[in-house]
Protein backbone atom coordinates (compact mmCIF):
# COMPACT_ATOMS: atom_id res chain seq x y z
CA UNK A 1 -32.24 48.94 -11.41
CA UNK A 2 -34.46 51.84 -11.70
CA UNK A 3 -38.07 50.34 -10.53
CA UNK A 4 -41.15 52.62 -10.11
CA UNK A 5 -44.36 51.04 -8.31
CA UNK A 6 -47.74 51.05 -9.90
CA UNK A 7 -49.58 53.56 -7.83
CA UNK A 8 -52.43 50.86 -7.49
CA UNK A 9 -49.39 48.75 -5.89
CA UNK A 10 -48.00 51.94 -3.71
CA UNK A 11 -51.48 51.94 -2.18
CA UNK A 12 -52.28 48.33 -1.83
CA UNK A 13 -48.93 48.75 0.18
CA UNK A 14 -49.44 51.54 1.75
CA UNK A 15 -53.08 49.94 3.55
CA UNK A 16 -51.97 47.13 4.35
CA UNK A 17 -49.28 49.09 6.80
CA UNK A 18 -51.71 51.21 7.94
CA UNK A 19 -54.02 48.83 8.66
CA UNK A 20 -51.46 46.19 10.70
CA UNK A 21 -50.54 49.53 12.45
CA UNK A 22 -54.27 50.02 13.85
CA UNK A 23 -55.36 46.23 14.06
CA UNK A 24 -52.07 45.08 16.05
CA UNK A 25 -51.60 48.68 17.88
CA UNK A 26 -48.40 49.25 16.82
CA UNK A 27 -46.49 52.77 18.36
CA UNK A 28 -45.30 52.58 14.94
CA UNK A 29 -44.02 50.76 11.79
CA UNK A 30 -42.04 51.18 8.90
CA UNK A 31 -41.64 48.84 6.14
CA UNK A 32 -39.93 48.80 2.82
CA UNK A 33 -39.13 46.62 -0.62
CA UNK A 34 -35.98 45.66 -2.24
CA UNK A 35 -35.91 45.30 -6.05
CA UNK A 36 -33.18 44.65 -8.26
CA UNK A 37 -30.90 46.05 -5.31
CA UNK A 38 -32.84 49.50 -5.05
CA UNK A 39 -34.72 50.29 -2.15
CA UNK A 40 -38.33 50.44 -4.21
CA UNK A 41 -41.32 51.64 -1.84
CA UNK A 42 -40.84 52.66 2.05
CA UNK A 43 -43.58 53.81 4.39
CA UNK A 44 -44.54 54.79 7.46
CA UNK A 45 -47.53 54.49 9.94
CA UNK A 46 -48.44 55.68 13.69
CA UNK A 47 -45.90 57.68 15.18
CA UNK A 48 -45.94 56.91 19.03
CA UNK A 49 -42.25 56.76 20.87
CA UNK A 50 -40.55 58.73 18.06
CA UNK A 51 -39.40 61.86 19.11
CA UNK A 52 -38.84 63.23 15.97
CA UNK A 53 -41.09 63.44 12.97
CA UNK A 54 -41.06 59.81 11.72
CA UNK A 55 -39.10 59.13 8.55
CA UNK A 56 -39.66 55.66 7.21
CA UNK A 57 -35.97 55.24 5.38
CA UNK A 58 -34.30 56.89 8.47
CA UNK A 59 -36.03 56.29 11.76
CA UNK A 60 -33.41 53.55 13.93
CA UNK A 61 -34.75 50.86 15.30
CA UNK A 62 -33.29 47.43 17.62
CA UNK A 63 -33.10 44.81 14.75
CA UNK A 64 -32.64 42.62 17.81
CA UNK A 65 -31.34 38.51 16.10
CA UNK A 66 -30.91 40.33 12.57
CA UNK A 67 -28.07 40.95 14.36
CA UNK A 68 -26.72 37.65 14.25
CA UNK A 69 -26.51 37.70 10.43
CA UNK A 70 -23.77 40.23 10.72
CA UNK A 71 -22.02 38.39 13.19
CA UNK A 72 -22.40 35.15 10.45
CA UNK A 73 -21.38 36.95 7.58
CA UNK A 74 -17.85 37.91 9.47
CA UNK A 75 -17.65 34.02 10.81
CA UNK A 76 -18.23 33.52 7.24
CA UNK A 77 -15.49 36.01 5.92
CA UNK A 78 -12.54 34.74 8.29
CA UNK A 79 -13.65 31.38 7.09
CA UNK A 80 -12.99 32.77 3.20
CA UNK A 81 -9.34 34.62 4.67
CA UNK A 82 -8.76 30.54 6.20
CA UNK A 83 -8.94 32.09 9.56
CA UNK A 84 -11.74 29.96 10.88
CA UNK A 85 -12.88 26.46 9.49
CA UNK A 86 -16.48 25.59 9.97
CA UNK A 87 -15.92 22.39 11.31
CA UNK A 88 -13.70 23.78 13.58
CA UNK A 89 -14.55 23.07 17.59
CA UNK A 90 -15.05 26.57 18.91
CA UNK A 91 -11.84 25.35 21.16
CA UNK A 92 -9.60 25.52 18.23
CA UNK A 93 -9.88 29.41 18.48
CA UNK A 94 -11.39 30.32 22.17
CA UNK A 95 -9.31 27.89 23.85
CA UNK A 96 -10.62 28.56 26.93
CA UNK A 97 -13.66 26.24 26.25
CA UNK A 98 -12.15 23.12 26.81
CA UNK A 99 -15.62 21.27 27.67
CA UNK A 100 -19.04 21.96 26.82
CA UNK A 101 -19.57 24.83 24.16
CA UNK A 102 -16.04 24.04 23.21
CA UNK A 103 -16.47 20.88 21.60
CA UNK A 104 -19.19 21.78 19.44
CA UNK A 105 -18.00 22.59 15.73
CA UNK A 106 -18.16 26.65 14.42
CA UNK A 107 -20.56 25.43 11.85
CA UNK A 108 -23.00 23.51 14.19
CA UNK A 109 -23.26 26.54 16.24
CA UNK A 110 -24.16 29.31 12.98
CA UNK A 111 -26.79 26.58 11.95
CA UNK A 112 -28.23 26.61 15.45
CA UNK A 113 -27.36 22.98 15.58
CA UNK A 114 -25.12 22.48 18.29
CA UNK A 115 -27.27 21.82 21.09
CA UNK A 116 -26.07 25.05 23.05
CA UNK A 117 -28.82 26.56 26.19
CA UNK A 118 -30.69 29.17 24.27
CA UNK A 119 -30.72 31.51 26.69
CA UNK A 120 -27.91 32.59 29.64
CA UNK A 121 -28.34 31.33 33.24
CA UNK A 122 -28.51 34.75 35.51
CA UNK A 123 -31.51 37.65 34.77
CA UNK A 124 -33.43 38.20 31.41
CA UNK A 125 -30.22 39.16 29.26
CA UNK A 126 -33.02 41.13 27.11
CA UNK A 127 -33.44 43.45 29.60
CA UNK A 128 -31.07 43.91 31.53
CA UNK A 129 -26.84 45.34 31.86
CA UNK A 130 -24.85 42.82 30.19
CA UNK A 131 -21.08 42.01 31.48
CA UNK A 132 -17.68 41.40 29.70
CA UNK A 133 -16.78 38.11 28.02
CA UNK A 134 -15.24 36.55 31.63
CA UNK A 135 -19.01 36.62 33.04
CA UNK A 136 -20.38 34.66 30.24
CA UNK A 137 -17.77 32.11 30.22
CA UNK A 138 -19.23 30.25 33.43
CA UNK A 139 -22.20 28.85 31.59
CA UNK A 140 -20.17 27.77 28.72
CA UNK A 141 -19.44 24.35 30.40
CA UNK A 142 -20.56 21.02 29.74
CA UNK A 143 -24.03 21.26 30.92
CA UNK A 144 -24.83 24.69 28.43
CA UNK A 145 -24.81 21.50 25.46
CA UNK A 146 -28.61 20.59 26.01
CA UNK A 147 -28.57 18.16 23.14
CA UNK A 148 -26.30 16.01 21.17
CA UNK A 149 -24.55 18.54 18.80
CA UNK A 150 -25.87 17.92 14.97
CA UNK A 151 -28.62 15.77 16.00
CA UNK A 152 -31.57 19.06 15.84
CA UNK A 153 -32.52 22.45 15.58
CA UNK A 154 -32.15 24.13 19.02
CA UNK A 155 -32.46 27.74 19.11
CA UNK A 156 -28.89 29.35 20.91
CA UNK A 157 -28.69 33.14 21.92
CA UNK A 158 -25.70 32.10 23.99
CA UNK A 159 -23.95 30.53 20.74
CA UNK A 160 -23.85 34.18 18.89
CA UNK A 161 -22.33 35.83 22.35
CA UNK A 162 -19.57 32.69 21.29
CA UNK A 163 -19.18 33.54 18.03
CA UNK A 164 -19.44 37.03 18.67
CA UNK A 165 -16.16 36.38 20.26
CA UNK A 166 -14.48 34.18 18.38
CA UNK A 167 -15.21 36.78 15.58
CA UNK A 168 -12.86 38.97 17.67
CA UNK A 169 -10.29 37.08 18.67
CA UNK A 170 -9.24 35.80 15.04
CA UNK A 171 -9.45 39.19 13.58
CA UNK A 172 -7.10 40.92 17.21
CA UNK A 173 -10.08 42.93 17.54
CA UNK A 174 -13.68 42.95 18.95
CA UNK A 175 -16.83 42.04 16.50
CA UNK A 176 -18.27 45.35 16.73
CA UNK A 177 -15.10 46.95 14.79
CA UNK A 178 -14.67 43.54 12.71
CA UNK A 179 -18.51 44.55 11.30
CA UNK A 180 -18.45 47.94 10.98
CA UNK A 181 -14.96 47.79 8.96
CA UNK A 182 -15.88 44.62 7.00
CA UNK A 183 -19.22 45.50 6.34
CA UNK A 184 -21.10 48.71 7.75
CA UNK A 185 -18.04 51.01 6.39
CA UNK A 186 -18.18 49.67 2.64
CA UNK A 187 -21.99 49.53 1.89
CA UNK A 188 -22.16 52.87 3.30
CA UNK A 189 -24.39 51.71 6.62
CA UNK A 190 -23.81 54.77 8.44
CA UNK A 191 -26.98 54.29 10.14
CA UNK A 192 -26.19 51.31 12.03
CA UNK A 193 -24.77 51.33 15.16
CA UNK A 194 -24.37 49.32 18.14
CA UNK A 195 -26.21 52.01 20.24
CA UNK A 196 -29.50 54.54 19.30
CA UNK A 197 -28.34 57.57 17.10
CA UNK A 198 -31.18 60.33 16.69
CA UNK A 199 -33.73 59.33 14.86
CA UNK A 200 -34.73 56.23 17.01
CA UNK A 201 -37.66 54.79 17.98
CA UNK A 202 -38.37 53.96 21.68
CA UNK A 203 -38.76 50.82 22.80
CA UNK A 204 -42.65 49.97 24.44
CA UNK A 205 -44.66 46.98 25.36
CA UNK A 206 -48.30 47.89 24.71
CA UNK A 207 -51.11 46.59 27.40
CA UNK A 208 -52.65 43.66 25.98
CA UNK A 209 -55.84 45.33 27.26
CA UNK A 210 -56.09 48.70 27.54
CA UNK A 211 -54.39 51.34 24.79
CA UNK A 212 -51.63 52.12 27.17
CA UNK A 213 -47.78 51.11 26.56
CA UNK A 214 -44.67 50.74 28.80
CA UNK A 215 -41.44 51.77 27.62
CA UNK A 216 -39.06 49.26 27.51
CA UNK A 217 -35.33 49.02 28.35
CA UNK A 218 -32.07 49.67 26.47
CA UNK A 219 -28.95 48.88 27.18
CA UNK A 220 -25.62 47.34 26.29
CA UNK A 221 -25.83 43.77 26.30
CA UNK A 222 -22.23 43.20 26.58
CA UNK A 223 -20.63 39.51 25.89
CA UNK A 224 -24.77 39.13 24.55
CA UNK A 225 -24.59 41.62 22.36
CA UNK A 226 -24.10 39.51 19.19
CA UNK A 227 -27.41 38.12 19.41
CA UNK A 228 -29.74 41.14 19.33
CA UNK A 229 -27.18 44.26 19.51
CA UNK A 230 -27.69 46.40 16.80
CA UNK A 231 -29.91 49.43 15.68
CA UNK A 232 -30.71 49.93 11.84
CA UNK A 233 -33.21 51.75 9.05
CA UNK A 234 -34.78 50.57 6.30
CA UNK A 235 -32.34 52.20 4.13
CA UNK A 236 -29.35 51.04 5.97
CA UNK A 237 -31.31 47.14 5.83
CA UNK A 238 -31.76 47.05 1.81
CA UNK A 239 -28.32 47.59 1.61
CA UNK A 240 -27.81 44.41 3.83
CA UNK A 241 -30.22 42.75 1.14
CA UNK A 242 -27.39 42.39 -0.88
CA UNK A 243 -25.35 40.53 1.13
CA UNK A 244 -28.35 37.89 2.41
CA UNK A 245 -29.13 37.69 -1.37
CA UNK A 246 -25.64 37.08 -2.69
CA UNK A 247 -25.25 40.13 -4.77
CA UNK A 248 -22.74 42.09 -2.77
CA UNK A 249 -19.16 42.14 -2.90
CA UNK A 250 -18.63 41.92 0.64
CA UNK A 251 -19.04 38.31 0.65
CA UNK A 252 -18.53 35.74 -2.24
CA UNK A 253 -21.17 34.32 -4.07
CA UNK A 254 -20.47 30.58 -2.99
CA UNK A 255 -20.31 31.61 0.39
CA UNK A 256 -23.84 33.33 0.70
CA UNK A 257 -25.18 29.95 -1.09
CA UNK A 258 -23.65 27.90 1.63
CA UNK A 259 -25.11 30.18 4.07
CA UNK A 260 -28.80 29.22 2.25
CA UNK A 261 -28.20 25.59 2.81
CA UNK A 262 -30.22 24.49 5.89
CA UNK A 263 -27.90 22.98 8.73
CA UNK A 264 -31.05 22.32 10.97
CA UNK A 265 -35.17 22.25 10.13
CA UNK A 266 -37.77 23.79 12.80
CA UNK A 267 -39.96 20.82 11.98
CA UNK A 268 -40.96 18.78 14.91
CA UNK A 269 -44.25 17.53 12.91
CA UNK A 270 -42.58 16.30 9.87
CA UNK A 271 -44.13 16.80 6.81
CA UNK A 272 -42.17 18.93 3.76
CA UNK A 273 -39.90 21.30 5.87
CA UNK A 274 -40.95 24.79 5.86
CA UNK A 275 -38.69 27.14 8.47
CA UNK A 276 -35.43 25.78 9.32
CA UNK A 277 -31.38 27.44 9.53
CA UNK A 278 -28.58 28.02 7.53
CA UNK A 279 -25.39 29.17 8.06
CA UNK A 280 -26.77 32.19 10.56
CA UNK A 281 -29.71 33.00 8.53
CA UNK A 282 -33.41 31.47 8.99
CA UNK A 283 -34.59 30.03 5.85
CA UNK A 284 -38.39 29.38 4.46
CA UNK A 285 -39.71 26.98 2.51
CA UNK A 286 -42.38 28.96 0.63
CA UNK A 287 -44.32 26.36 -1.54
CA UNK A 288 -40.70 25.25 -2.74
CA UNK A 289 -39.43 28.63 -3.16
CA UNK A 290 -36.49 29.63 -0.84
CA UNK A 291 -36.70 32.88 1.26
CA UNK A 292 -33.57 33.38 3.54
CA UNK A 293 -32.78 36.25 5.74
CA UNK A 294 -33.90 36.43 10.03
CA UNK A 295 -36.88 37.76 12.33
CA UNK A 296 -35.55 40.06 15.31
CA UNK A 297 -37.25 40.68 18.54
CA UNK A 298 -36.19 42.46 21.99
CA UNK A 299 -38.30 43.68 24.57
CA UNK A 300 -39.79 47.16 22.24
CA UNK A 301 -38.70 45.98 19.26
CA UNK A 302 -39.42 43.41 16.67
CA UNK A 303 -37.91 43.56 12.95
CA UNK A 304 -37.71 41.51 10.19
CA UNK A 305 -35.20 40.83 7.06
CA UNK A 306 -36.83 38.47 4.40
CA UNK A 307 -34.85 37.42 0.82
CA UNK A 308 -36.79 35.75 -2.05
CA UNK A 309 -33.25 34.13 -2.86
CA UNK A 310 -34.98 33.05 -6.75
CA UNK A 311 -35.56 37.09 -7.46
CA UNK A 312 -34.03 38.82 -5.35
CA UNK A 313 -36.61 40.94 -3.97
CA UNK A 314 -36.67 41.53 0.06
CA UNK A 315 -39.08 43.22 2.86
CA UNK A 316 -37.78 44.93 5.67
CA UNK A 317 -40.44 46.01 8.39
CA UNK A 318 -39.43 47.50 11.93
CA UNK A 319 -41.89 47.72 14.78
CA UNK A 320 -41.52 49.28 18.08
CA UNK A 321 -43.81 47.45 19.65
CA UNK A 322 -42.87 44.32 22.14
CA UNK A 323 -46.08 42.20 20.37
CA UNK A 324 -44.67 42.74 16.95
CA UNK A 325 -46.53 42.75 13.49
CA UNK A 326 -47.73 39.40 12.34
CA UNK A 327 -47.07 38.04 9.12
CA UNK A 328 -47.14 41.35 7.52
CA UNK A 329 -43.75 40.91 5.77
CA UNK A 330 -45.17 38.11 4.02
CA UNK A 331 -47.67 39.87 2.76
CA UNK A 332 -45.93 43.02 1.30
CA UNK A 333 -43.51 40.84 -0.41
CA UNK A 334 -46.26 38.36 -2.03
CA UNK A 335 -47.72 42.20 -3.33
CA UNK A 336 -45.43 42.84 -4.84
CA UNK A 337 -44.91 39.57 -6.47
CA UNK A 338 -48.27 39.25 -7.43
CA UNK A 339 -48.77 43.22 -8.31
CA UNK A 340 -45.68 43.54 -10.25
CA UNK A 341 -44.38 40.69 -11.59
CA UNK A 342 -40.91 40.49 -12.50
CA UNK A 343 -40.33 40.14 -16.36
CA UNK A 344 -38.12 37.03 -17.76
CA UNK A 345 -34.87 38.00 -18.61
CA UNK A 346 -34.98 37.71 -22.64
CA UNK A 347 -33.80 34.56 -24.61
CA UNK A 348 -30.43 35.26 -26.37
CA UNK A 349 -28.03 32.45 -28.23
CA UNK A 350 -24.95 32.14 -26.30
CA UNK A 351 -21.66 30.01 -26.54
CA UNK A 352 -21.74 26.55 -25.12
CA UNK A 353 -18.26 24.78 -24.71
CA UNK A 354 -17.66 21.72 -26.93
CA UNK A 355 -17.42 19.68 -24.23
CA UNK A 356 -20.70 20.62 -23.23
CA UNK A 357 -22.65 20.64 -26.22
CA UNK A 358 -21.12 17.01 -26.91
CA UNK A 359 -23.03 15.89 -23.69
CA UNK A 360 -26.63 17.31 -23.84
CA UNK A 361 -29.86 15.24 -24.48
CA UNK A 362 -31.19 11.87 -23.14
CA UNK A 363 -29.07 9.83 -20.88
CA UNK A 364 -30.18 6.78 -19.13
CA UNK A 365 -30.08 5.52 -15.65
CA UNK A 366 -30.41 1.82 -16.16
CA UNK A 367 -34.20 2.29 -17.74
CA UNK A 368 -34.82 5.45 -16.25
CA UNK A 369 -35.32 8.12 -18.86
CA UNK A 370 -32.33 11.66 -17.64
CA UNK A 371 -31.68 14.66 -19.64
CA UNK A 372 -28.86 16.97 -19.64
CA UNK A 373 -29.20 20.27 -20.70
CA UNK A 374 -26.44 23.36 -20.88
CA UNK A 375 -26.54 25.95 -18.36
CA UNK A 376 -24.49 29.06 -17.93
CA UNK A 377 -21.19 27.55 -15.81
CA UNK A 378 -21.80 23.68 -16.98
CA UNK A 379 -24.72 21.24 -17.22
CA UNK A 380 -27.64 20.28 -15.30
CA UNK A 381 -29.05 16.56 -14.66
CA UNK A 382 -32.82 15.52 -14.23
CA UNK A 383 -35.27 13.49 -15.17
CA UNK A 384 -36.65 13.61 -18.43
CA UNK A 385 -40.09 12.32 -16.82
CA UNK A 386 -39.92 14.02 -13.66
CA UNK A 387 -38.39 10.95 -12.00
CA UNK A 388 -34.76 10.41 -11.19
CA UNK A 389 -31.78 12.30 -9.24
CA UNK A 390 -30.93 15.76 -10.49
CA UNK A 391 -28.36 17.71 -9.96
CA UNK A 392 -26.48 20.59 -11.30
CA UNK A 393 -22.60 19.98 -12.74
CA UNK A 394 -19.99 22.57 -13.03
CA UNK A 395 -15.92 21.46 -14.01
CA UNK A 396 -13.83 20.26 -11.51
CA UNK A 397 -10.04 20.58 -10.96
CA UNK A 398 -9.04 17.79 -13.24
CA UNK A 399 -9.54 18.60 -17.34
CA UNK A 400 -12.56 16.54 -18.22
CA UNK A 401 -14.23 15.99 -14.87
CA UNK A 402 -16.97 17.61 -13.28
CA UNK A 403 -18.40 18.07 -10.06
CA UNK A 404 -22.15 18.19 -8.92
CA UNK A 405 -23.56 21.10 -6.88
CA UNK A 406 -26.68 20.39 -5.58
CA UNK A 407 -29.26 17.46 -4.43
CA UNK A 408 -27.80 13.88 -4.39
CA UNK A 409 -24.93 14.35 -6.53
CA UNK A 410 -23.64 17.35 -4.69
CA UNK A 411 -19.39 17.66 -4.61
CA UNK A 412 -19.64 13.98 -6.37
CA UNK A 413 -17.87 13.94 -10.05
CA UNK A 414 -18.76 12.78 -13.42
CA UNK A 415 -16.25 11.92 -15.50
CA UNK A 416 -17.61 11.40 -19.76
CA UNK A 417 -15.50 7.98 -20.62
CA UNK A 418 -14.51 7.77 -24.55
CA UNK A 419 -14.35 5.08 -26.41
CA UNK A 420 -11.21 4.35 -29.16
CA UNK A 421 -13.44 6.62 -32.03
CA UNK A 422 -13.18 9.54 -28.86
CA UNK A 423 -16.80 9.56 -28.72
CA UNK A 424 -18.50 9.87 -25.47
CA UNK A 425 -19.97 6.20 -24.87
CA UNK A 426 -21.33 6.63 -21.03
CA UNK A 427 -20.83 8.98 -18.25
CA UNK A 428 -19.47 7.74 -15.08
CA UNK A 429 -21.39 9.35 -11.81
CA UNK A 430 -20.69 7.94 -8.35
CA UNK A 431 -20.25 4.47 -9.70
CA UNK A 432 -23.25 4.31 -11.78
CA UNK A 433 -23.09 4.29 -15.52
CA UNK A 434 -25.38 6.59 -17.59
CA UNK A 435 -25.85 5.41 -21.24
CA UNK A 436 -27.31 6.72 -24.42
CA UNK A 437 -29.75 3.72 -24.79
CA UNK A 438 -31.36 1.51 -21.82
CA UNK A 439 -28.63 -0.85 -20.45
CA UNK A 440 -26.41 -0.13 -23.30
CA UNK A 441 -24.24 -3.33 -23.54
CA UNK A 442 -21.15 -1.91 -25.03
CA UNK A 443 -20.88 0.81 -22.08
CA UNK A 444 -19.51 -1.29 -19.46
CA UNK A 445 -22.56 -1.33 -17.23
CA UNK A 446 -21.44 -2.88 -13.70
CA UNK A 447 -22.86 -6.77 -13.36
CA UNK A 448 -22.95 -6.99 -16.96
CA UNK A 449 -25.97 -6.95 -19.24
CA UNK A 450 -27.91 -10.36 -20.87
CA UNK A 451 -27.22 -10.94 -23.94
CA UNK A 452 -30.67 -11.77 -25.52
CA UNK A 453 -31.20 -7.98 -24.57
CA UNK A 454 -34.80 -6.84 -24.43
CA UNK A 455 -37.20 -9.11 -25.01
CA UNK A 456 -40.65 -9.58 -23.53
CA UNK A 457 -40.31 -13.21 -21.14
CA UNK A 458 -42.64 -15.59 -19.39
């Protein structure tokens, strides 16, 4: 998609940057927007701890737990080649784990809902030398499981140094060469590596004080590595847009929805969720509006990688600064939105199936008022009044069956039932009859329906 900004929008942008750079004291900070796949605006601001002349598309910089959504998408690949099942116990392919981390399911541990220590048991891992597999596999016991696996969201470094592994070992090779072929090789990500390749940024904790800074460590993190490894740009990052946003071909389409589905919500106050974790990607609840992608901090660095999964459009912004940058990725990407607003795609007449045209229009749930309109793949299901269970319907393996994708009806089926004219008389869904009228008496409605019909009674 060829997109060109507004300049009024360029320099809303381009202040906003500038002025998280000065108010937060950032060495320096580059940001940039996805649209329609393209790599739309990029900028730059400060310049402190680059050597070289800082180039916001091309500068490296630690993505630090970004990271992990590489390692997820490759969990998520060997579980498309049937390598890996996701509610497979990690056991099943490091059998080495025979208690502890072991039992706990390859899914539960991407959603950050297996209960695994969040952090290893020897020095700051962050910030210090890491060692092979055979050191990490000490705290990998019974007592790294904190909480009951499944139960809640419980942040787990450790469990990405597992499935770092496990990556490996089902592919005969290590997860840094399973990424880089599956992934870094085909979109062309020849600026992301596992190490700091000229341009980088240097790593610095500013004084909370005084306008000094600190430069921070970097090293090899070893068997850790999968949870904060890798080095990127912002043009290397909008390529990974397309994989967090389903568009790539490096991952199917079904498989990056799964991966939006949240296995665990960071919600201890209740209330309408608004962060919680998919399958190895964070996910925001943005006034109903799904944003999926991850936040990234080590010690220098903080990054983040943010989806609007309904458009499409993304932020990437990369600090060098241990303190980080606020919510300034929220606002660039609510700029844009608001700044440019992304045209409907135009109304055209297309082909509906016959046995989808023969189904659309009111339904009812017992009284309750449905509707079923025709979408692209199938039908959807809601409520004609805003009440009742919707769901979205696409066919099933068996001719004239159909299986529901979302919400309460998701994976159950709906099978139309004909009567001896082969019209459709009532739809069968999970047990419950849907009619053309209220209670209609000749469709078979489970425990019968009185005879006087409706009728207003004392």
């Amino acid at each position: 998609m060829d997109v060109t900004l507004l300049p009024g929008t360029t320099r809303t942008l381009e202040h906003l940057l500038a002025r998280e750079q000065s108010s937060s004291r950032l060495p320096s900070v580059v940001a940039g927007l996805v649209r329609g796949g393209s790599l739309v605006w990029s900028a730059a601001a400060g310049s402190t701890g680059v050597e070289a002349p800082l180039d916001a598309r091309d500068t490296q910089y630690r993505v630090g737990s970004i990271s992990k959504t590489f390692v997820a998408a490759a969990v998520m690949r060997a579980v498309e080649d049937g390598l890996v099942g996701l509610e497979d116990p990690v056991r099943a392919h490091l059998p080495e784990l025979t208690d502890g981390v072991g039992r706990v399911s390859v899914g539960q541990l991407l959603g950050q809902a297996g209960g695994v220590q969040a952090e290893t048991d020897g020095p700051w891992w962050e910030r210090t030398e890491g060692g092979d597999w055979g050191s990490l596999l000490p705290i990998l016991g019974a007592s790294a499981v904190r909480h009951r696996p499944g139960t809640r969201f419980h942040y787990s470094n450790v469990g990405f140094g597992v499935l770092g592994e496990l990556v490996g070992r089902v592919r005969d090779s290590t997860w840094r060469d399973v990424v880089a072929t599956q992934f870094l090789l085909p979109l062309g990500m020849s600026r992301t590596t596992m190490r700091p390749q000229a341009p980088a940024a240097r790593g610095l904790a500013v004084h909370p004080w005084a306008d000094v800074v600190l430069p921070e460590p970097e090293h090899d993190a070893g068997a850790m590595a999968p949870a904060g490894q890798i080095w990127s740009t912002v043009a290397d990052l909008a390529r990974w847009v397309g994989v967090v946003a389903g568009t790539s071909p490096v991952l199917r389409r079904d498989t990056v929805e799964a991966m939006w589905e949240p296995q665990s919500v960071d919600d201890a106050r209740g209330g309408p969720w608004s962060v919680g974790y998919g399958l190895g990607l964070q996910l925001w609840n943005v006034e109903g509006r799904r944003h999926a992608g991850h936040s990234g901090s080590m010690p220098g660095f903080v990054a983040m990688l943010r989806v609007d999964v309904e458009t499409g459009d993304a932020v990437i912004a990369l600090t060098n600064s241990t303190s980080g940058f606020g919510d300034l990725p929220s606002r660039l990407l609510s700029t844009l939105a608001t700044q440019e607003p992304l045209s409907p795609a135009p109304w055209v007449p297309r082909e509906v199936p016959a046995d989808v045209l023969e189904l659309v229009g009111p339904w009812y749930w017992g009284p309750t008022p449905l509707l079923v309109r025709a979408t692209s793949d199938g039908f959807e299901l809601g409520g004609m009044t805003g009440r009742g269970r919707a769901s979205r319907f696409v066919p099933a393996g068996e001719p004239g069956t159909w299986r529901g994708l979302d919400n309460y009806y998701a994976g159950e089926l709906l099978r139309p039932v004909r009567g001896a004219d082969g019209i459709v008389g009532h739809l069968d869904l999970a047990s419950f009859r849907l009619t053309r009228t209220p209670y209609d008496p000749g469709a078979d409605v489970p425990g019968g329906v009185d005879p006087r019909g409706w009728a207003p009674r004392g």
